[in-house]
N, C-alpha and C. Protein backbone atom coordinates (compact mmCIF):
# COMPACT_ATOMS: atom_id res chain seq x y z
N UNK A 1 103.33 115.07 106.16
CA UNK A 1 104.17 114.33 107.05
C UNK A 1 105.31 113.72 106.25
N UNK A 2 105.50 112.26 106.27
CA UNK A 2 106.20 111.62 105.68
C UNK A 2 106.31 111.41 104.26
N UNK A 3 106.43 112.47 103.39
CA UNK A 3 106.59 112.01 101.61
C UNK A 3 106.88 110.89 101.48
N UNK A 4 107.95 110.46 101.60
CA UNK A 4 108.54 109.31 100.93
C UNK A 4 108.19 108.11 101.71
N UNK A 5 107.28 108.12 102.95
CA UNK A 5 107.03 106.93 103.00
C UNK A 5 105.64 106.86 103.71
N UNK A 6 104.30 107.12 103.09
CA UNK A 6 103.48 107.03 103.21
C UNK A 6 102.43 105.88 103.50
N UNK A 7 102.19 105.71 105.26
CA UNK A 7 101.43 104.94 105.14
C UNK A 7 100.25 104.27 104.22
N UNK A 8 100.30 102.87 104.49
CA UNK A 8 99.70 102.17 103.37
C UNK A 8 97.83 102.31 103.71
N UNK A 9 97.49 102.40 102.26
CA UNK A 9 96.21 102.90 102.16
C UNK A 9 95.05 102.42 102.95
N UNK A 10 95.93 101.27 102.75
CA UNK A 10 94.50 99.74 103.11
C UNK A 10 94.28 99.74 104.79
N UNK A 11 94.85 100.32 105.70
CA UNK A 11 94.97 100.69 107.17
C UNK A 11 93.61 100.97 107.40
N UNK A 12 93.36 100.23 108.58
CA UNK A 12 91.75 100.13 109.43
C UNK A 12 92.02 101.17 110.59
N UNK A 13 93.43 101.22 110.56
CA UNK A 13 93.65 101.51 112.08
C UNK A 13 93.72 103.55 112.66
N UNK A 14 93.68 104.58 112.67
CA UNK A 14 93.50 106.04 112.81
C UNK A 14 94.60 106.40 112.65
N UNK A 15 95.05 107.18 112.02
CA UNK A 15 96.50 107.74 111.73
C UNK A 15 96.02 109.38 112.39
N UNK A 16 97.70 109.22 113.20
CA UNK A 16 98.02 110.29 114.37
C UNK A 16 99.20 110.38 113.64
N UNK A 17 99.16 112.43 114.18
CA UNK A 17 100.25 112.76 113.79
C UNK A 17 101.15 113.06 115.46
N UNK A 18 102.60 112.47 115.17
CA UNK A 18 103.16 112.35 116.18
C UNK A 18 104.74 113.42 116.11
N UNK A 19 104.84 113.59 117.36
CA UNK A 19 105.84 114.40 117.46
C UNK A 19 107.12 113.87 118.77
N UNK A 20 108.18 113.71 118.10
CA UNK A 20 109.53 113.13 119.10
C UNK A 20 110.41 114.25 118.77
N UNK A 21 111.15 114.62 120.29
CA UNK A 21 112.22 115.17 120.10
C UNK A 21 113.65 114.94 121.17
N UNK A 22 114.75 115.28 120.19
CA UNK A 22 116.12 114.08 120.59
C UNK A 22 116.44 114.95 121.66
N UNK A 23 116.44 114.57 122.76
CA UNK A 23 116.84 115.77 124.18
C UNK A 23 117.95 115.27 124.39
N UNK A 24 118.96 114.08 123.42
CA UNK A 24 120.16 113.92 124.07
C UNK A 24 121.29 114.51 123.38
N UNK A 25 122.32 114.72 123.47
CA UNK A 25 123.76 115.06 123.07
C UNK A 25 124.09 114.08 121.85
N UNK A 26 123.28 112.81 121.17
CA UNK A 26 123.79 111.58 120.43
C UNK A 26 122.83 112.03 119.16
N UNK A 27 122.98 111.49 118.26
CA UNK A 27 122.26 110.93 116.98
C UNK A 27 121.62 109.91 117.75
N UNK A 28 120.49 109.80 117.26
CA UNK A 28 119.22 108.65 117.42
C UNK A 28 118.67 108.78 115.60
N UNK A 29 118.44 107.64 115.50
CA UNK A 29 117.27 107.01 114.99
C UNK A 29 116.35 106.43 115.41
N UNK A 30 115.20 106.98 114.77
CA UNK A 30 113.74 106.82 115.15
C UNK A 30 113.07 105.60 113.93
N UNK A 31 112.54 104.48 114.57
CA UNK A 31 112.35 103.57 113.27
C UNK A 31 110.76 102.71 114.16
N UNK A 32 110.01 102.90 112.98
CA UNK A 32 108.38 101.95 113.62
C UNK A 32 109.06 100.82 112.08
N UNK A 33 108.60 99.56 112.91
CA UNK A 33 108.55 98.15 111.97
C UNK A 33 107.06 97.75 112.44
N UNK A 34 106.05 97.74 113.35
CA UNK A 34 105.29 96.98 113.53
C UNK A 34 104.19 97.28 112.78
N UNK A 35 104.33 97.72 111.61
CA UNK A 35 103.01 98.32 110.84
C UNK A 35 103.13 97.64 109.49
N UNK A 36 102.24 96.69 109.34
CA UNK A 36 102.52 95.90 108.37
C UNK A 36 102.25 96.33 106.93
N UNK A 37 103.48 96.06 105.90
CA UNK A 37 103.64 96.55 105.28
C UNK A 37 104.36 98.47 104.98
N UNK A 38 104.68 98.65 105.71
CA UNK A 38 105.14 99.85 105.93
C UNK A 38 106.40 99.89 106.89
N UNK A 39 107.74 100.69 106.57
CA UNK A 39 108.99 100.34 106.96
C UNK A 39 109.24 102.26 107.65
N UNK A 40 109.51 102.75 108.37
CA UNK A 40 109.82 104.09 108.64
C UNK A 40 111.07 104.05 109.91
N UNK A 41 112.11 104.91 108.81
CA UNK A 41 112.45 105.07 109.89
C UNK A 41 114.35 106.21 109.73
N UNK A 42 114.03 107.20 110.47
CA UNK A 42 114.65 108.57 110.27
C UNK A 42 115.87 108.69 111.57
N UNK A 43 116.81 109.55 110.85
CA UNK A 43 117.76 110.07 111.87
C UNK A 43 117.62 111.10 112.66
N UNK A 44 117.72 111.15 113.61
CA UNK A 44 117.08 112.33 114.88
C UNK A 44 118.62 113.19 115.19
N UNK A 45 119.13 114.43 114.72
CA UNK A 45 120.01 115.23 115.38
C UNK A 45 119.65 115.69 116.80
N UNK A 46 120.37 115.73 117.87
CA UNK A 46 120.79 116.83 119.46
C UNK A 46 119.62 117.68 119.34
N UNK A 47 118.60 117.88 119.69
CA UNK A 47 117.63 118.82 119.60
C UNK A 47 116.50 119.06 118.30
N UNK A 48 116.98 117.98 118.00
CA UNK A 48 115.78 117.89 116.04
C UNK A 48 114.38 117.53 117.11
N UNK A 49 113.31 118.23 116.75
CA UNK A 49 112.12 117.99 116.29
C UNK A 49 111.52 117.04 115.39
N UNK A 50 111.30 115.58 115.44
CA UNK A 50 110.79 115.03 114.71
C UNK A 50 109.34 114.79 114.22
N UNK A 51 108.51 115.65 113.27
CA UNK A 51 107.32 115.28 113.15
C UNK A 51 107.01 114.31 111.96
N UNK A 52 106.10 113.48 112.18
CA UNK A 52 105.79 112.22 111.50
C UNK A 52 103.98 111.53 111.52
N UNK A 53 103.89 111.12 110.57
CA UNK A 53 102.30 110.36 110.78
C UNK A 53 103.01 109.08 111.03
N UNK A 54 101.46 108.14 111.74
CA UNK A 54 101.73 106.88 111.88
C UNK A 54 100.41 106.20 112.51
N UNK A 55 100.01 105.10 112.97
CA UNK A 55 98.83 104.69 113.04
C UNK A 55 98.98 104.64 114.90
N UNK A 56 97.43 104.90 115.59
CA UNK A 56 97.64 104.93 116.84
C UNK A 56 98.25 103.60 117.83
N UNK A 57 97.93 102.42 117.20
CA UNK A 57 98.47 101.08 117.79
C UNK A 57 100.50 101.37 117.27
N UNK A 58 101.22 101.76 116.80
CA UNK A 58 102.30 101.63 116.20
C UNK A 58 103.28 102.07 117.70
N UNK A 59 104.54 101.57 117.51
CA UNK A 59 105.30 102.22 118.45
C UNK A 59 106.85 102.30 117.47
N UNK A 60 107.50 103.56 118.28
CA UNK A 60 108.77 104.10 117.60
C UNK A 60 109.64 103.18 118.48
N UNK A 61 110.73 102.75 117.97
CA UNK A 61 112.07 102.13 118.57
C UNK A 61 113.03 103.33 118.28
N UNK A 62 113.39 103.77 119.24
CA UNK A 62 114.61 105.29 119.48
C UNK A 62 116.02 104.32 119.51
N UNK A 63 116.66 104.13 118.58
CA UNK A 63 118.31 104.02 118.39
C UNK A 63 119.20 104.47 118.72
N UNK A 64 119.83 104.58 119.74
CA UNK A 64 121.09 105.80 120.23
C UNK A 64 122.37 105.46 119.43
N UNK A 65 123.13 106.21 118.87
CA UNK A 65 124.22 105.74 118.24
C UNK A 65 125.46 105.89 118.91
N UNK A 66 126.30 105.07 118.77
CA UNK A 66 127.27 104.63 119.63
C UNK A 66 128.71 104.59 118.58
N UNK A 67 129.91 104.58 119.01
CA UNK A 67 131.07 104.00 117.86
C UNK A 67 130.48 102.80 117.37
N UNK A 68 130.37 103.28 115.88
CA UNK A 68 130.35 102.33 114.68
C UNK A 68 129.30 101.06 115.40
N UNK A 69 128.31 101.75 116.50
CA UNK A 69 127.21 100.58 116.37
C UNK A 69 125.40 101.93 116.83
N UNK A 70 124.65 101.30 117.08
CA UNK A 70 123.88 101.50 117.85
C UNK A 70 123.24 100.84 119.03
N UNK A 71 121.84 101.30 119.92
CA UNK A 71 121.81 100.51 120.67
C UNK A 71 120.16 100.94 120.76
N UNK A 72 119.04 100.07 121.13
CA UNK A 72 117.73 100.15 121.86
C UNK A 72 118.00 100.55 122.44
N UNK A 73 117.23 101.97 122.82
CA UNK A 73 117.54 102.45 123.73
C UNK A 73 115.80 103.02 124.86
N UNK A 74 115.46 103.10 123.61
CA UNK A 74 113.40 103.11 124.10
C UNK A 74 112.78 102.63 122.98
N UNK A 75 111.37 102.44 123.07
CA UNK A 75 110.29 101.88 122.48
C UNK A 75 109.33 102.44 123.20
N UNK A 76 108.58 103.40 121.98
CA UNK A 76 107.62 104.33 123.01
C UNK A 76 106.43 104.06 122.15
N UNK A 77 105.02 104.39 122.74
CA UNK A 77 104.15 103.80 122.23
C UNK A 77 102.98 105.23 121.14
N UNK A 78 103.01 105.14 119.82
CA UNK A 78 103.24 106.17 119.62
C UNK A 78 101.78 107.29 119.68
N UNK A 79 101.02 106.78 120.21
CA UNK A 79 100.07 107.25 120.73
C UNK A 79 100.48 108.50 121.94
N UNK A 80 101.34 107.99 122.40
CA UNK A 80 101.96 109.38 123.63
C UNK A 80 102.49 110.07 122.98
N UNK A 81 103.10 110.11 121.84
CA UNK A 81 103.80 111.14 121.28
C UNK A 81 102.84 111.58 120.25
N UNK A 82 101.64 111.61 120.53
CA UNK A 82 100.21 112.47 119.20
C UNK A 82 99.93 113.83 120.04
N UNK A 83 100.24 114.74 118.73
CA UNK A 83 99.84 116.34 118.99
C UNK A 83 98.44 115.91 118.41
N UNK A 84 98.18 117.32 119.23
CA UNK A 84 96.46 117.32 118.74
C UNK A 84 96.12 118.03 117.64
N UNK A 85 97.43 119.17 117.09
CA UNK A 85 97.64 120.30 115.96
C UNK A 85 98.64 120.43 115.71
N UNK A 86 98.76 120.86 114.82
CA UNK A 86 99.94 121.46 113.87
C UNK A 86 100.87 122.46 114.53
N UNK A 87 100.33 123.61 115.13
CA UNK A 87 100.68 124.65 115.70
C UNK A 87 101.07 124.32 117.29
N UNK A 88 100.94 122.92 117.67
CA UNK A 88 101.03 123.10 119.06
C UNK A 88 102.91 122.27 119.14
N UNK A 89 103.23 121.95 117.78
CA UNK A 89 104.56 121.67 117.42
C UNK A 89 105.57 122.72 117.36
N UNK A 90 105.06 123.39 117.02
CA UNK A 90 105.96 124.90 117.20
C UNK A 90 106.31 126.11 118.36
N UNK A 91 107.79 126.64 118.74
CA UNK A 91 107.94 126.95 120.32
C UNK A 91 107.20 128.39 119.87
N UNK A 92 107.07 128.38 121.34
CA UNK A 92 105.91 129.23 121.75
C UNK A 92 105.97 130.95 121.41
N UNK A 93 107.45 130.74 121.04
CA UNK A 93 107.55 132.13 120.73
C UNK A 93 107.31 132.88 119.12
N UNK A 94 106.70 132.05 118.23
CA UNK A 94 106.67 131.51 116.92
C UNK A 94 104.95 132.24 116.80
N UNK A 95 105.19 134.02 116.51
CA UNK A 95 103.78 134.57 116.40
C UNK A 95 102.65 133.40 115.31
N UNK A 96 101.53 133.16 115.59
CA UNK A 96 100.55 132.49 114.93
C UNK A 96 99.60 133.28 114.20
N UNK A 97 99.71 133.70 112.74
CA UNK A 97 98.72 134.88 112.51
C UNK A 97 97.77 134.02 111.28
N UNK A 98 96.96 134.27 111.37
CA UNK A 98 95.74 134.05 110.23
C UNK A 98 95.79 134.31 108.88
N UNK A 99 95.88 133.70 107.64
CA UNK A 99 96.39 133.92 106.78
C UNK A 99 95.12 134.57 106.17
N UNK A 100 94.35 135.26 106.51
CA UNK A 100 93.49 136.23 106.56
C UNK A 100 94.33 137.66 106.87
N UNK A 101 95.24 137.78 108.37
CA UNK A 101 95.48 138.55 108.34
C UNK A 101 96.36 139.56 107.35
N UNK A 102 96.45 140.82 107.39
CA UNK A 102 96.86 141.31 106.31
C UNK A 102 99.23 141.31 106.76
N UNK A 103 99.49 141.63 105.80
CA UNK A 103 101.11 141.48 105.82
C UNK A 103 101.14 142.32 106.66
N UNK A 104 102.67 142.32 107.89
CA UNK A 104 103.07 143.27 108.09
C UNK A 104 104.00 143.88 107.60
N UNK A 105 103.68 145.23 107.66
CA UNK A 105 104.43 146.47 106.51
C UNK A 105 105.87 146.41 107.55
N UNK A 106 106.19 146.61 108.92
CA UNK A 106 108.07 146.16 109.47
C UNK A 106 107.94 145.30 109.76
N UNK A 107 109.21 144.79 110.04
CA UNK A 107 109.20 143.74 111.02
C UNK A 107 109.18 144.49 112.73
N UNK A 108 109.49 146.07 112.66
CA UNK A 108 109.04 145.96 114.33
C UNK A 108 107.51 145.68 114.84
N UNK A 109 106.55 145.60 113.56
CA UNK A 109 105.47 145.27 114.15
C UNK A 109 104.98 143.71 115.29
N UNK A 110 105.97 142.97 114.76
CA UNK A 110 105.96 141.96 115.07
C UNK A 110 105.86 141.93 116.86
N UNK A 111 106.94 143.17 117.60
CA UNK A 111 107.05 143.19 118.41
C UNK A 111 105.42 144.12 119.17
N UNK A 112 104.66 144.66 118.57
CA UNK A 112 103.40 145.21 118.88
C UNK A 112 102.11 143.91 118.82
N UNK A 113 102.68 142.81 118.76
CA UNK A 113 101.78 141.27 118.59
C UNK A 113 101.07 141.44 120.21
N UNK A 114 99.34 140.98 119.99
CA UNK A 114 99.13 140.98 121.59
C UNK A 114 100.00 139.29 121.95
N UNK A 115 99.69 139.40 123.45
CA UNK A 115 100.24 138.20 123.93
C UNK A 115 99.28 137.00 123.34
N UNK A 116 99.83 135.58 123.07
CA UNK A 116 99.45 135.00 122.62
C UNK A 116 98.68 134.32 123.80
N UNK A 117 97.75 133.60 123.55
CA UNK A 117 97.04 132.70 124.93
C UNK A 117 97.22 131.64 125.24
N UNK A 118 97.62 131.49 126.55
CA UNK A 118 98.11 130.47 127.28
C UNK A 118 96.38 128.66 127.12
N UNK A 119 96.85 127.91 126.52
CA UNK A 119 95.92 126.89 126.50
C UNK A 119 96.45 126.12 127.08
N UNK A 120 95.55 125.25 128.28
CA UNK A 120 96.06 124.39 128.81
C UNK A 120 95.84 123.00 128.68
């Protein structure tokens, strides 16, 4: 998740991995303060995918940026934004193969992939 700013060790509390993404036309920053001792907080591009750890009580403050200011714009609680996997972050069209499986020798094989399964 987060290299450079790794929640602090001493945490009682379950660390979730969370996923935000910027559906607006603006720069946002994404910033959690309520986790004591621990400061996070990243710039979101027009369509960025943000994945991040963080503890389940924590919430993100979303920054919209504005001329030469920003603004609150949400505070989401970051428990709603917890994937349950790794893979369920990635669009759907993004083949998932087993690193068991063996290489493929073209790339037209890629297009001979069965359909992937719909989980609901």
């Amino acid at each position: 998740m987060s290299i450079l700013d790794p929640l602090p060790v001493n945490l009682h509390d379950k660390k979730i991995v969370c996923s935000y993404v910027n559906a607006t036309s603006k720069i946002q920053i994404a910033r959690i303060t309520d986790v004591p001792q621990w400061y996070f907080e990243r710039v979101v591009f027009p369509g960025q995918n943000l994945i991040f750890e963080a503890i389940a009580t924590a919430h993100v403050e979303i920054h919209t940026g504005m001329m030469a200011s920003s603004i609150l714009s949400d505070t989401i609680p970051c428990v709603q934004l917890q994937v349950e996997e790794a893979s369920c972050a990635l669009p759907s069209w993004v083949p998932i193969r087993s690193i068991d499986d063996a290489p493929l020798d073209t790339p037209t094989e890629l297009l001979n992939l069965p359909e992937p399964e719909v989980v609901s």
